[in-house]
C-alpha atoms as a PDB file:
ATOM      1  CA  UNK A   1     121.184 201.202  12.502  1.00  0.00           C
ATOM      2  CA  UNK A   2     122.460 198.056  10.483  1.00  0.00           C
ATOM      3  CA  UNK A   3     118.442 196.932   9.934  1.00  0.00           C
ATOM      4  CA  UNK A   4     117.658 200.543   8.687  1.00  0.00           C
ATOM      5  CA  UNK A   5     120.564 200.470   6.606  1.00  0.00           C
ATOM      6  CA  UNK A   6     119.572 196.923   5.629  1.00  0.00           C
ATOM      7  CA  UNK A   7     115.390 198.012   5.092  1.00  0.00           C
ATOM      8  CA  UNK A   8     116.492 201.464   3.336  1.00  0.00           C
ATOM      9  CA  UNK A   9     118.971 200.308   1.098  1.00  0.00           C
ATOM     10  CA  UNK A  10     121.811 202.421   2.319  1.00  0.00           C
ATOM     11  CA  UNK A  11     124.768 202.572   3.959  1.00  0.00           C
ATOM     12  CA  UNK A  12     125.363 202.129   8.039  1.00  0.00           C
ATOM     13  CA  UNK A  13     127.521 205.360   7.658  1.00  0.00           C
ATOM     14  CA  UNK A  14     124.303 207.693   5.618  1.00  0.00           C
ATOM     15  CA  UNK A  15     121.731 206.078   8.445  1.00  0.00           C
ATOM     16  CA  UNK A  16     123.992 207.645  10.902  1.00  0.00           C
ATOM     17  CA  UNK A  17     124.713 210.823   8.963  1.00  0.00           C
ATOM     18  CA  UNK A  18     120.585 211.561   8.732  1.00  0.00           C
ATOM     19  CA  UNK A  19     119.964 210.261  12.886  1.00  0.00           C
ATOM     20  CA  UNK A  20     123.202 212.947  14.097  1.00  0.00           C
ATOM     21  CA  UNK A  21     121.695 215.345  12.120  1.00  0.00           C
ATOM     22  CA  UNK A  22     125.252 216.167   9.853  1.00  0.00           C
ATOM     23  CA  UNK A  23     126.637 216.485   6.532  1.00  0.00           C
ATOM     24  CA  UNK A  24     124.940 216.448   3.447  1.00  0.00           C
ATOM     25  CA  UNK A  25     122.022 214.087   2.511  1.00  0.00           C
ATOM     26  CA  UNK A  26     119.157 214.418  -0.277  1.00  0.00           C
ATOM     27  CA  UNK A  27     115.814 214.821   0.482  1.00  0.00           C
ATOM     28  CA  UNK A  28     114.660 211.537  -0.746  1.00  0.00           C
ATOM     29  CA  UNK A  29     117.515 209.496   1.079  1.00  0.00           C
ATOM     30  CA  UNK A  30     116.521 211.294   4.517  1.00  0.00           C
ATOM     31  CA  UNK A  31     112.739 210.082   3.751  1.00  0.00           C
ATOM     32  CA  UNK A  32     113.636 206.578   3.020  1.00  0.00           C
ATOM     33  CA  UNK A  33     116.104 206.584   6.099  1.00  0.00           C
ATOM     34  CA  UNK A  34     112.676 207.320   8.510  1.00  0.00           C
ATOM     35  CA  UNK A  35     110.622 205.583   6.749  1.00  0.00           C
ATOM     36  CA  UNK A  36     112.401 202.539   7.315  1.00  0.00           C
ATOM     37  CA  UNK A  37     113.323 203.474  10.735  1.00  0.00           C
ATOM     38  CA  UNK A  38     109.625 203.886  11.531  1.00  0.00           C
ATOM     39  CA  UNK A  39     108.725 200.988  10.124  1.00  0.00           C
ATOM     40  CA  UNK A  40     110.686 198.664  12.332  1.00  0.00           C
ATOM     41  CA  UNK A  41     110.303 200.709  15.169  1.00  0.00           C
ATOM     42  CA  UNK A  42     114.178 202.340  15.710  1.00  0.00           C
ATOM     43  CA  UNK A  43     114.593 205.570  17.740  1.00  0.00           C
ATOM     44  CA  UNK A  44     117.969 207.029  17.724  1.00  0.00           C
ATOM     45  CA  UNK A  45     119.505 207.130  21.116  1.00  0.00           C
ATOM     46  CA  UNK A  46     121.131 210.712  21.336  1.00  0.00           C
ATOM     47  CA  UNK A  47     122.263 210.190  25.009  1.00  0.00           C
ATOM     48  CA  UNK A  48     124.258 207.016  23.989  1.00  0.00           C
ATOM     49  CA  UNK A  49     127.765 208.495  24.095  1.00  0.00           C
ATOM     50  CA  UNK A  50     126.920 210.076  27.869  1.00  0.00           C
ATOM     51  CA  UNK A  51     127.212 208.792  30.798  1.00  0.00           C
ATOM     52  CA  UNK A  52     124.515 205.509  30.836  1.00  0.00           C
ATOM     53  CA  UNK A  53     123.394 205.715  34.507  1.00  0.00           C
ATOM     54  CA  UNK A  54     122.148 209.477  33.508  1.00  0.00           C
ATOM     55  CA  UNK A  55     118.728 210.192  34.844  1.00  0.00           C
ATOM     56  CA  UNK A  56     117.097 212.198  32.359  1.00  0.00           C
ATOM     57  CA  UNK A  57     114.852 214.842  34.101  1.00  0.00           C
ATOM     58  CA  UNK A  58     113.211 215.318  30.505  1.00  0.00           C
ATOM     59  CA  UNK A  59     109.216 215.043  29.947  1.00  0.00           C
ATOM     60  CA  UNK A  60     107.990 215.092  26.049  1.00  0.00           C
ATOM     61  CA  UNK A  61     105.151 217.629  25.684  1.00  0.00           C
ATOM     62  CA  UNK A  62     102.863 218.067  22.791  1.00  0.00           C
ATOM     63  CA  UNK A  63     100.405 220.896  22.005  1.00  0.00           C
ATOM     64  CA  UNK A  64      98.192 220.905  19.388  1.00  0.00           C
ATOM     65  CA  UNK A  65      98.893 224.891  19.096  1.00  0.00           C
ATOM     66  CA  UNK A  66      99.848 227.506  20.790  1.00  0.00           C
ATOM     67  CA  UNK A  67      97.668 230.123  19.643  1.00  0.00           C
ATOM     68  CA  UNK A  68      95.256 229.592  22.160  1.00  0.00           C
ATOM     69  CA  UNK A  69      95.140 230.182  25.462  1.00  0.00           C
ATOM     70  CA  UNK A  70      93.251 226.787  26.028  1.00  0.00           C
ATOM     71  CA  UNK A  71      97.344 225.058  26.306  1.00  0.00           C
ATOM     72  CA  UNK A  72      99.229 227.903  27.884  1.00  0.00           C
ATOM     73  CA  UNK A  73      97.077 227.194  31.085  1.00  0.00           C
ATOM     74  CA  UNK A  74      97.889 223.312  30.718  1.00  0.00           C
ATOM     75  CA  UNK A  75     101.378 223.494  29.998  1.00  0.00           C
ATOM     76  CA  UNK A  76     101.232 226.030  33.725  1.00  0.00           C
ATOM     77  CA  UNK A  77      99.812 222.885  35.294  1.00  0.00           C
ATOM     78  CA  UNK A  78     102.346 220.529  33.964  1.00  0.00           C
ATOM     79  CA  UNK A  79     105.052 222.472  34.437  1.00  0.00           C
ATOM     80  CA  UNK A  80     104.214 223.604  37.988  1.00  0.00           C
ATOM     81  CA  UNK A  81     104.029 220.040  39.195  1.00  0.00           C
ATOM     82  CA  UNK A  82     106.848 218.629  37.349  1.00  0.00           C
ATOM     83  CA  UNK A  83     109.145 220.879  39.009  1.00  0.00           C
ATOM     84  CA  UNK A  84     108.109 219.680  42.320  1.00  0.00           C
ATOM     85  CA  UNK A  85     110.241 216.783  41.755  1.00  0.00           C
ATOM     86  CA  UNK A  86     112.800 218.525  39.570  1.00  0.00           C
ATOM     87  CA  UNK A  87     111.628 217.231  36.580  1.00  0.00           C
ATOM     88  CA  UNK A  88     112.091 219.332  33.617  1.00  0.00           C
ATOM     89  CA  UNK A  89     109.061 220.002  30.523  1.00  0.00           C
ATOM     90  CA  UNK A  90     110.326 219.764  26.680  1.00  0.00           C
ATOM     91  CA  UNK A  91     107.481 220.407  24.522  1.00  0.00           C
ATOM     92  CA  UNK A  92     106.984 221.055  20.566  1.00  0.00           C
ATOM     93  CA  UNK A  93     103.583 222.042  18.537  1.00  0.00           C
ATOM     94  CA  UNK A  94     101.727 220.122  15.912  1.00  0.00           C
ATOM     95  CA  UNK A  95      99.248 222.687  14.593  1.00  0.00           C
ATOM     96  CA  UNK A  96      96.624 219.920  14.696  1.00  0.00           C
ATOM     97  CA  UNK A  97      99.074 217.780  12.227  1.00  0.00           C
ATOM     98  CA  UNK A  98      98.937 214.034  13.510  1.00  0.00           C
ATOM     99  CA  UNK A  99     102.117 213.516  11.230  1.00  0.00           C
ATOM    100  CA  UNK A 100     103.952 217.162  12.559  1.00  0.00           C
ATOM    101  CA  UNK A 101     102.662 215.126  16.050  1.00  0.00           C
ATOM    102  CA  UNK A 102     104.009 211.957  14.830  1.00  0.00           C
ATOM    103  CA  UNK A 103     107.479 213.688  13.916  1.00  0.00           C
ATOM    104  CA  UNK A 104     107.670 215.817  17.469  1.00  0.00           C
ATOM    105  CA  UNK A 105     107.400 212.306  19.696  1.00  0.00           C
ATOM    106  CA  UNK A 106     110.272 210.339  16.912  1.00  0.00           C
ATOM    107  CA  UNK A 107     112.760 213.158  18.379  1.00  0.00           C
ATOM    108  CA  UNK A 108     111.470 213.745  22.005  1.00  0.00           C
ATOM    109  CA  UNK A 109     112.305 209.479  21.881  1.00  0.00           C
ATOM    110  CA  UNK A 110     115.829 209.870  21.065  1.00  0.00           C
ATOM    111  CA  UNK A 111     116.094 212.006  23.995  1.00  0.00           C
ATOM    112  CA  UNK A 112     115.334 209.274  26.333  1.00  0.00           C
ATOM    113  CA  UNK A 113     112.821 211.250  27.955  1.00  0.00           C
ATOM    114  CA  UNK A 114     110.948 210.130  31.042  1.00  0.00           C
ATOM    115  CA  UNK A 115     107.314 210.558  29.989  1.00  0.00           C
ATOM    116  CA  UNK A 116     105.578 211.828  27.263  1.00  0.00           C
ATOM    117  CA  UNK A 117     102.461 214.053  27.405  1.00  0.00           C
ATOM    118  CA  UNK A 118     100.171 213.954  24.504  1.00  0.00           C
ATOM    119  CA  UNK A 119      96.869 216.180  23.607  1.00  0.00           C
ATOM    120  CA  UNK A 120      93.947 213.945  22.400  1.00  0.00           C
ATOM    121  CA  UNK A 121      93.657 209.751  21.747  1.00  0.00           C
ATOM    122  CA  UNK A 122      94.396 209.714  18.188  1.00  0.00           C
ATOM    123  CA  UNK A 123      97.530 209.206  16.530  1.00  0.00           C
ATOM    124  CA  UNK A 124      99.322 207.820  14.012  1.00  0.00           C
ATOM    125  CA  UNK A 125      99.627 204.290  13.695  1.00  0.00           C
ATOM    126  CA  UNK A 126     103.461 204.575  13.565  1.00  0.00           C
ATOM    127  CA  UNK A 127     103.674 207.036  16.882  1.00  0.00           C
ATOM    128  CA  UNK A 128     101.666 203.890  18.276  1.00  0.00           C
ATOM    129  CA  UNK A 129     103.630 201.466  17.705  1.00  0.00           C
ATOM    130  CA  UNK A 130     107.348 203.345  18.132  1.00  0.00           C
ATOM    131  CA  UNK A 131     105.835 204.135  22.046  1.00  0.00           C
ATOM    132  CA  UNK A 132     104.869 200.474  22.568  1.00  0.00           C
ATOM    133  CA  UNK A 133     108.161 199.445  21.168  1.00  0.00           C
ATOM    134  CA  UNK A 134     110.078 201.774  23.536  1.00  0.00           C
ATOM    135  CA  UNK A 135     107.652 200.952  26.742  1.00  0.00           C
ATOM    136  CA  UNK A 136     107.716 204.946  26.977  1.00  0.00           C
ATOM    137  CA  UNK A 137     104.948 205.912  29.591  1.00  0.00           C
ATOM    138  CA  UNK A 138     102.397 208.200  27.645  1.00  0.00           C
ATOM    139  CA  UNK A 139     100.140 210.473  29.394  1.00  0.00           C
ATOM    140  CA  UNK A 140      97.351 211.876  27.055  1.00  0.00           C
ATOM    141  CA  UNK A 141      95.210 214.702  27.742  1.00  0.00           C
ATOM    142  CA  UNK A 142      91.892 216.766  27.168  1.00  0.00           C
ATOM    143  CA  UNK A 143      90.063 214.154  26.282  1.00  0.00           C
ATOM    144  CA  UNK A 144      88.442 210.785  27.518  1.00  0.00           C
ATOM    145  CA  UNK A 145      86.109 209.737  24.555  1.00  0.00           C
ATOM    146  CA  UNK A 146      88.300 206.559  23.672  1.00  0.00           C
ATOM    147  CA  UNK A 147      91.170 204.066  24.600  1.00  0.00           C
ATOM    148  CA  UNK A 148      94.043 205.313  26.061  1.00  0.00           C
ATOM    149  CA  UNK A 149      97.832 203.898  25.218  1.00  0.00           C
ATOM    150  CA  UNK A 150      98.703 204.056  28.983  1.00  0.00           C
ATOM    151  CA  UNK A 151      96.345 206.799  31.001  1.00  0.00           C
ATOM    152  CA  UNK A 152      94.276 210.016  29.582  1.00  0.00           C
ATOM    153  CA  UNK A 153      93.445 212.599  31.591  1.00  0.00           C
ATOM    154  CA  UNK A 154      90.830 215.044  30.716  1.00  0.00           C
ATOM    155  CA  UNK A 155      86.654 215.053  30.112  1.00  0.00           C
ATOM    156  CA  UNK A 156      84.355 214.330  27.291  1.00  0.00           C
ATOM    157  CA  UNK A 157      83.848 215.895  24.140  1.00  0.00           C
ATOM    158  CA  UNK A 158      80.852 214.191  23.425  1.00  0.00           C
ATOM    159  CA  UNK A 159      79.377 215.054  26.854  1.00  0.00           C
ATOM    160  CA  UNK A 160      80.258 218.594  26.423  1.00  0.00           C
ATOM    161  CA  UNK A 161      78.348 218.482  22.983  1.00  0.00           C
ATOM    162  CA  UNK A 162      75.141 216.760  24.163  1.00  0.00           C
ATOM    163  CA  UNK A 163      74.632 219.034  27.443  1.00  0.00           C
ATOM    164  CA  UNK A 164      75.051 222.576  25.225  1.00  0.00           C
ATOM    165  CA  UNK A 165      72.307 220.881  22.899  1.00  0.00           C
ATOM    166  CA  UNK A 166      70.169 219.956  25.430  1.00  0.00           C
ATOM    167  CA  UNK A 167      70.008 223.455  26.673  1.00  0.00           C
ATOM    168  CA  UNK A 168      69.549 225.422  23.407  1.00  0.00           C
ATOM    169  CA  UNK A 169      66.672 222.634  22.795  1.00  0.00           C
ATOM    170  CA  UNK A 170      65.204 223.485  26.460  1.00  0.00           C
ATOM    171  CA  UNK A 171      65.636 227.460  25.789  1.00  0.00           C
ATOM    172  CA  UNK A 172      63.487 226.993  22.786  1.00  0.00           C
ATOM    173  CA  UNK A 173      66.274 227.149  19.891  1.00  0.00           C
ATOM    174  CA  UNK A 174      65.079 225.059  16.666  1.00  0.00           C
ATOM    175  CA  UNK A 175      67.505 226.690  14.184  1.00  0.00           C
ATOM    176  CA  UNK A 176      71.572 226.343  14.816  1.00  0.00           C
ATOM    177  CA  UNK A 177      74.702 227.356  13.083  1.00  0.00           C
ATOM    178  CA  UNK A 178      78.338 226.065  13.935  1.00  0.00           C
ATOM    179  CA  UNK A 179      81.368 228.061  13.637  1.00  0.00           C
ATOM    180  CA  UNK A 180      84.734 226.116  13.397  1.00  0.00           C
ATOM    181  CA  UNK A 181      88.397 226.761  12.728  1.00  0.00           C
ATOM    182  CA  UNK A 182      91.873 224.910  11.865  1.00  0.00           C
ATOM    183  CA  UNK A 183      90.308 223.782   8.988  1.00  0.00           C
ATOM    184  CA  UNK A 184      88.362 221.161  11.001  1.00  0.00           C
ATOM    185  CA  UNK A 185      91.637 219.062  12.029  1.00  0.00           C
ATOM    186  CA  UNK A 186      91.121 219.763  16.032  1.00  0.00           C
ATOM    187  CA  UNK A 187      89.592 216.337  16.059  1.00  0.00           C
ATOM    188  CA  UNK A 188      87.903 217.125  19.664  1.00  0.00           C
ATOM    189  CA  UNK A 189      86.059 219.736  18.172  1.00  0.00           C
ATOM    190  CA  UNK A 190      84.827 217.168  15.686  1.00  0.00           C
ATOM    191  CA  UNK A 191      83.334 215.064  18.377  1.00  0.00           C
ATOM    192  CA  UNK A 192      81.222 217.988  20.589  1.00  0.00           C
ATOM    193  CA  UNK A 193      79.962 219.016  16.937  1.00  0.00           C
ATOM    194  CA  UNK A 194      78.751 215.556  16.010  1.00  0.00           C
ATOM    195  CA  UNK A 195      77.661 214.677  19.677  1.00  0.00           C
ATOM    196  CA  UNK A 196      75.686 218.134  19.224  1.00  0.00           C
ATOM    197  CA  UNK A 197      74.493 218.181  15.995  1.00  0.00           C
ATOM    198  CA  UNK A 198      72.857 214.136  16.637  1.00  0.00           C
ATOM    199  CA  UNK A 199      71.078 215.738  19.782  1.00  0.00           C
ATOM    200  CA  UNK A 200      69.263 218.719  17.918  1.00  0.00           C
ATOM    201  CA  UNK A 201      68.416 216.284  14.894  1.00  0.00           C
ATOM    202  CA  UNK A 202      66.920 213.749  17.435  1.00  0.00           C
ATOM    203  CA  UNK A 203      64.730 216.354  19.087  1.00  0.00           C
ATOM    204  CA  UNK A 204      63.614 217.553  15.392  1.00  0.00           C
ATOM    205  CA  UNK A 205      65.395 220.630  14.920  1.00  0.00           C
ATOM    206  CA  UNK A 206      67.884 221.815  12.473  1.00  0.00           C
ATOM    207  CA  UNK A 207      71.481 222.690  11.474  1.00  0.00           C
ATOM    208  CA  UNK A 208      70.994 224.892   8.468  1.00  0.00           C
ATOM    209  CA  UNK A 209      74.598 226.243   8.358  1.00  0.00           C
ATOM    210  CA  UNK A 210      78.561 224.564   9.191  1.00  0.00           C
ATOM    211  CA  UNK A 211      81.191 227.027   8.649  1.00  0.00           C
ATOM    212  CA  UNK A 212      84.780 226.029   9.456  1.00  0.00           C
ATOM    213  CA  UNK A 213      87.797 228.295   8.749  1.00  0.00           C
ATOM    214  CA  UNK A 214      90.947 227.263   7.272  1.00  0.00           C
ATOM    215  CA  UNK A 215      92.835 229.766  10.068  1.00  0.00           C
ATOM    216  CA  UNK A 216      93.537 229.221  13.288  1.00  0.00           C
ATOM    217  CA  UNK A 217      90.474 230.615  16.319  1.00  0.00           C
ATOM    218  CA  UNK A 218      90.501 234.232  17.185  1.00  0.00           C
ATOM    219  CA  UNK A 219      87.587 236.643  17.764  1.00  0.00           C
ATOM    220  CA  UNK A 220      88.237 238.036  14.244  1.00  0.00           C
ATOM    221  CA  UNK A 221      86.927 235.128  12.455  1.00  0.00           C
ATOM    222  CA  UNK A 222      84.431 234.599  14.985  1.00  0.00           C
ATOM    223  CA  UNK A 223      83.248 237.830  14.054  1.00  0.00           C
ATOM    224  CA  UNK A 224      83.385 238.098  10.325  1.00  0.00           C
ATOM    225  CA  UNK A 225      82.016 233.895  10.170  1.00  0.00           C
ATOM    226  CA  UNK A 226      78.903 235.301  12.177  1.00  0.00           C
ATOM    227  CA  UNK A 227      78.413 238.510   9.767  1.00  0.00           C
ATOM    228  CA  UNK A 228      77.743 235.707   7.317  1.00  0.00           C
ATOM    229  CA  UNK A 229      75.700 234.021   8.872  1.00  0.00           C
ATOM    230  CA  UNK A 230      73.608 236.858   9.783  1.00  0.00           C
ATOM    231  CA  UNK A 231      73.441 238.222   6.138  1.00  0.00           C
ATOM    232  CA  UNK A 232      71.714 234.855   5.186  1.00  0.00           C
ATOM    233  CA  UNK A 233      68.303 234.382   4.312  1.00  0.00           C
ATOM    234  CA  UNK A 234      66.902 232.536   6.905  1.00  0.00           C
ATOM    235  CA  UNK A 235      69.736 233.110   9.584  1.00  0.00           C
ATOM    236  CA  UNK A 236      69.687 230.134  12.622  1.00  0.00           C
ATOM    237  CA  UNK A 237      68.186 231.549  16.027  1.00  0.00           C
ATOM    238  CA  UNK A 238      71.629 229.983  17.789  1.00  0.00           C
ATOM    239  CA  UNK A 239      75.073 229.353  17.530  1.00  0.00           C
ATOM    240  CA  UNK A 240      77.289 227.035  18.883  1.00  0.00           C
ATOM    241  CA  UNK A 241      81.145 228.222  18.742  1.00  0.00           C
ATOM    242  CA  UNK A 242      84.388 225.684  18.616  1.00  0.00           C
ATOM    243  CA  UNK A 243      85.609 227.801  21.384  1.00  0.00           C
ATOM    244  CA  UNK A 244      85.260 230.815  23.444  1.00  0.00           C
ATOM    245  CA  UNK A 245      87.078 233.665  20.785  1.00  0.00           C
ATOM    246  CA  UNK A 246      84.643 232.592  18.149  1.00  0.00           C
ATOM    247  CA  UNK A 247      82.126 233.163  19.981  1.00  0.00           C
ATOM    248  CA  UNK A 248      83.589 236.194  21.639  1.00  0.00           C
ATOM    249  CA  UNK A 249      83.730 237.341  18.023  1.00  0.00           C
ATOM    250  CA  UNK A 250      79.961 236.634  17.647  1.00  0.00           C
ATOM    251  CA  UNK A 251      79.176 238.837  20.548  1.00  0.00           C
ATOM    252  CA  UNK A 252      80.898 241.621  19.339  1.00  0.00           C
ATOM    253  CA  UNK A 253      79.750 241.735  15.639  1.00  0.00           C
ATOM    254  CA  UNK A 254      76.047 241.351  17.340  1.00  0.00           C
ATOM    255  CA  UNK A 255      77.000 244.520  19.821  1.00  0.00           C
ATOM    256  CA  UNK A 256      78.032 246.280  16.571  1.00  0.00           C
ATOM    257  CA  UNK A 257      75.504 245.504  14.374  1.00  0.00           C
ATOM    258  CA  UNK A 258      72.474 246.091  17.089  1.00  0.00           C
ATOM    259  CA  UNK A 259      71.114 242.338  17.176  1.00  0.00           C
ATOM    260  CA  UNK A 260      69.544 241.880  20.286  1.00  0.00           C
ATOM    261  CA  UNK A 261      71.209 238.466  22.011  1.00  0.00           C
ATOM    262  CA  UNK A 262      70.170 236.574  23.184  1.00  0.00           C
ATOM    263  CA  UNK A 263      66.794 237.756  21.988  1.00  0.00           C
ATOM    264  CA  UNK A 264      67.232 237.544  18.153  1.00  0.00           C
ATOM    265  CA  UNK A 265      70.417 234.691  18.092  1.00  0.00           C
ATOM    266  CA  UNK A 266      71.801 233.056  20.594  1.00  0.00           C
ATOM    267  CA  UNK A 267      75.612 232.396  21.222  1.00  0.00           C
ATOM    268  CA  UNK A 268      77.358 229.199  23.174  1.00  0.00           C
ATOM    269  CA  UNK A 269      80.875 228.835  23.379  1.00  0.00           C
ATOM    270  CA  UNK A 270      83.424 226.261  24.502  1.00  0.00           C
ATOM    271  CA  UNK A 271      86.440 226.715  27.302  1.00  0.00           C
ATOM    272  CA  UNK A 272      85.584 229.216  29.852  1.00  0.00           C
ATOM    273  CA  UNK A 273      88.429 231.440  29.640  1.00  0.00           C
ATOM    274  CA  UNK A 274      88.819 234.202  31.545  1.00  0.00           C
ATOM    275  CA  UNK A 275      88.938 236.963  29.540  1.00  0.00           C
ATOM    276  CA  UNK A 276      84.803 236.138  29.103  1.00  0.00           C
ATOM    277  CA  UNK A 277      84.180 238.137  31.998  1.00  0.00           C
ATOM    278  CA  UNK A 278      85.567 241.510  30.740  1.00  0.00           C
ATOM    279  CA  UNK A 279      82.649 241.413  28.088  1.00  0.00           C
ATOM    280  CA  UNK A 280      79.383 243.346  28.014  1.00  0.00           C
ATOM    281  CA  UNK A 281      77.369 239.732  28.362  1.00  0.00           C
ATOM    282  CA  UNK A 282      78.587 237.170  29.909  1.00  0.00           C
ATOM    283  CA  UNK A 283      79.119 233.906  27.150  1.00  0.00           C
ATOM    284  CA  UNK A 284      77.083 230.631  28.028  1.00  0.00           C
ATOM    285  CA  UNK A 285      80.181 228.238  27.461  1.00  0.00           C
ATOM    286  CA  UNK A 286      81.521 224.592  28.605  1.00  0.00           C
ATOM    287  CA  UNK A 287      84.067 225.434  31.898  1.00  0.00           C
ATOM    288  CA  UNK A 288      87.089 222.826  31.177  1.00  0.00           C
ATOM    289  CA  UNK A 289      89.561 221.944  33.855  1.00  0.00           C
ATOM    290  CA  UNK A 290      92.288 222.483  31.697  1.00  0.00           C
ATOM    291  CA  UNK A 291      95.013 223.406  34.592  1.00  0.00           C
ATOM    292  CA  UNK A 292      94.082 220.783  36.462  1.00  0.00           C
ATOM    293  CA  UNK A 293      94.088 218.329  33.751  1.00  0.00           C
ATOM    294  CA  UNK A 294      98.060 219.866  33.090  1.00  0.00           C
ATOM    295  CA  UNK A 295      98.563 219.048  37.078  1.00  0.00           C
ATOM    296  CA  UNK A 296      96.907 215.526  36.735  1.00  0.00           C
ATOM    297  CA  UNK A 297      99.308 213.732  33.903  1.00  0.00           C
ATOM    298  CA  UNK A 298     102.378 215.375  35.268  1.00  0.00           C
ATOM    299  CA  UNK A 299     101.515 213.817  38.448  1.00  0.00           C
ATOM    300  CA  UNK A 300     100.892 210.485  36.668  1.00  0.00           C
ATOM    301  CA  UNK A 301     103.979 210.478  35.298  1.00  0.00           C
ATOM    302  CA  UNK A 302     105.728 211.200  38.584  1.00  0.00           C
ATOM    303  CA  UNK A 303     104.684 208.369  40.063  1.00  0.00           C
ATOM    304  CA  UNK A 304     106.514 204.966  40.617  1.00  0.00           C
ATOM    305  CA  UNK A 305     106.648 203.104  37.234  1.00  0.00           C
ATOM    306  CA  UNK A 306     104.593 200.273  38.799  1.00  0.00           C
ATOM    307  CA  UNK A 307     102.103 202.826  39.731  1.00  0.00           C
ATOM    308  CA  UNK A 308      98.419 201.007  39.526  1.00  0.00           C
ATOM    309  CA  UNK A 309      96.170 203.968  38.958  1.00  0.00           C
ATOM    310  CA  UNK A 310      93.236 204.564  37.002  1.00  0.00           C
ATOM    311  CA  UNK A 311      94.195 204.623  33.141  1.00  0.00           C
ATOM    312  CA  UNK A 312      91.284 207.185  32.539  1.00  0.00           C
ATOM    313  CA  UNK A 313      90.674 210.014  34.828  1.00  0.00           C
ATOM    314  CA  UNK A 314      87.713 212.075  33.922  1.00  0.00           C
ATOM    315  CA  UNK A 315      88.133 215.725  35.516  1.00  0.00           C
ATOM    316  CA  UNK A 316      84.396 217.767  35.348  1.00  0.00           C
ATOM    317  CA  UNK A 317      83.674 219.966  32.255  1.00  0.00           C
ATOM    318  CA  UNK A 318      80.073 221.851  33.297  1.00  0.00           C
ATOM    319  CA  UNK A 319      78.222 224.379  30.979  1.00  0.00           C
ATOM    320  CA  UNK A 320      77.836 227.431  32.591  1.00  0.00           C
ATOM    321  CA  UNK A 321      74.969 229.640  31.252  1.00  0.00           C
ATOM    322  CA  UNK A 322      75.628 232.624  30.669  1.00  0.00           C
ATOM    323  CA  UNK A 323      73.267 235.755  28.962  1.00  0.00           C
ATOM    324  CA  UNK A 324      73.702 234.805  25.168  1.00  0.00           C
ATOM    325  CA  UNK A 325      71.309 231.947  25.504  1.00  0.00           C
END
């Protein structure tokens, strides 16, 4: 606390005041106490008045949201497993917000935790460094397009992108739409849509509209996103969804409206969730392991802390075709 002091240009005393959380301090003084703390790589220790042999049972958890079902099923999978050994799941949400992400791991770190369990391979260049400072063991998940800081667990994006591309090409799509949401900061999305949209340029067709909305995925703005879509004039003849409610949106505004699918426009998903079997047609979609993936890094982390294994384990994603394409 003396070098953040030192680097912030405050007191010992107002460092501690904005690490323990008390008493007053301005706005401006609490940035320029984290800034400095971040920048040479300090973590406040809030088990250092217990006892020091403690073994903390605590695992870190990140989630990009919660407002899709996509993490509830991984969080099961971690938490299932990590109770096998009596280990204990403490996880926050970042919205998609590599800074809200960056924030969440800066105070699962002063909790000493045992692990921490991270969605994606970007982050911050501060969260980097503050985890290779503290030697934390990082397990990062749902995705395997990149370099991991210690082991990722998960599939690829990219894959995922190319194979629904391929198939719409095959099926005799030339025109394609993409519907989006969280304002385009799921970075994973980013990658299927780019690995997609440099497959159906390379085999001569054409993207003629990119819609992305600013809220968060549900089947109403799949829905009212593919009204538009419709309404233009020269609509695509497919379209490929961020994930499965968009698209389950799609299917119902086409139900409403009469527009034969797959027929007239063609719909393609991403997840396989469940709930895709309790409608009229079933939704061609990528099928991601995302229990298992939960399962995998909490086992990872389990392990011996000399443990050896593979630092990228690619679990299956396969497209499933469905009757929309």
């Amino acid at each position: 606390m003396h070098d953040v002091a030192r680097v912030a240009g405050v007191s010992q005393m107002t460092v501690s005041r904005v690490m323990r959380g008390s008493g007053y301090i301005s706005k401006d003084v609490r940035k320029e106490v984290v800034t400095a703390a971040r920048e040479i790589g300090y973590v406040h220790n809030r088990l250092a008045g217990g006892n020091a042999s403690y073994d903390n049972p605590i695992v870190g958890v990140v989630v990009p949201t919660m407002q899709n079902r996509v993490f509830t099923e991984v969080l099961s999978g971690i938490s299932a497993t990590l109770d096998e050994s009596g280990l204990r799941p403490v996880f926050g949400v970042s919205e998609y917000s590599l800074d809200a992400e960056e924030d969440l791991v800066f105070d699962l770190l002063s909790w000493r935790p045992r692990g921490l369990i991270l969605p994606g391979l970007e982050h911050t260049a501060s969260l980097r460094k503050i985890v290779a400072q503290t030697g934390v063991r990082v397990a990062e998940i749902m995705d395997t397009d990149g370099d991991p800081i210690s082991a990722c667990f998960g599939f690829s994006h990219i894959k995922a992108g190319e194979d629904m591309a391929k198939h719409l090409i095959d099926r005799g799509y030339r025109t394609f739409g993409y519907v989006g949401s969280q304002g385009g900061l799921d970075l994973r999305a980013t990658k299927r849509f780019e690995a997609f949209a440099r497959i159906i340029n390379e085999a001569g067709a054409q993207i003629v509209a990119v819609e992305t909305s600013e809220e968060a995925s549900s089947m109403d703005i799949g829905r009212a996103v593919t009204n538009r879509l419709m309404q233009q004039d020269h609509p695509p003849s497919a379209i490929y969804y961020a994930n499965d409610d968009l698209a389950a949106g799609g299917l119902m505004h086409c139900l409403a409206e009469a527009i034969p699918v797959p027929d007239e426009i063609a719909l393609a998903g991403f997840n396989g969730l469940a709930f895709l079997s309790a409608l009229p047609k079933l939704v061609t979609t990528t099928v991601t392991p995302r229990f298992d993936i939960g399962i995998a890094a909490a086992r990872w982390l389990m392990q011996p802390e000399n443990n050896t294994a593979e630092h990228k384990i690619e679990l299956p994603a396969n497209l499933r075709i469905g009757q929309t394409t």
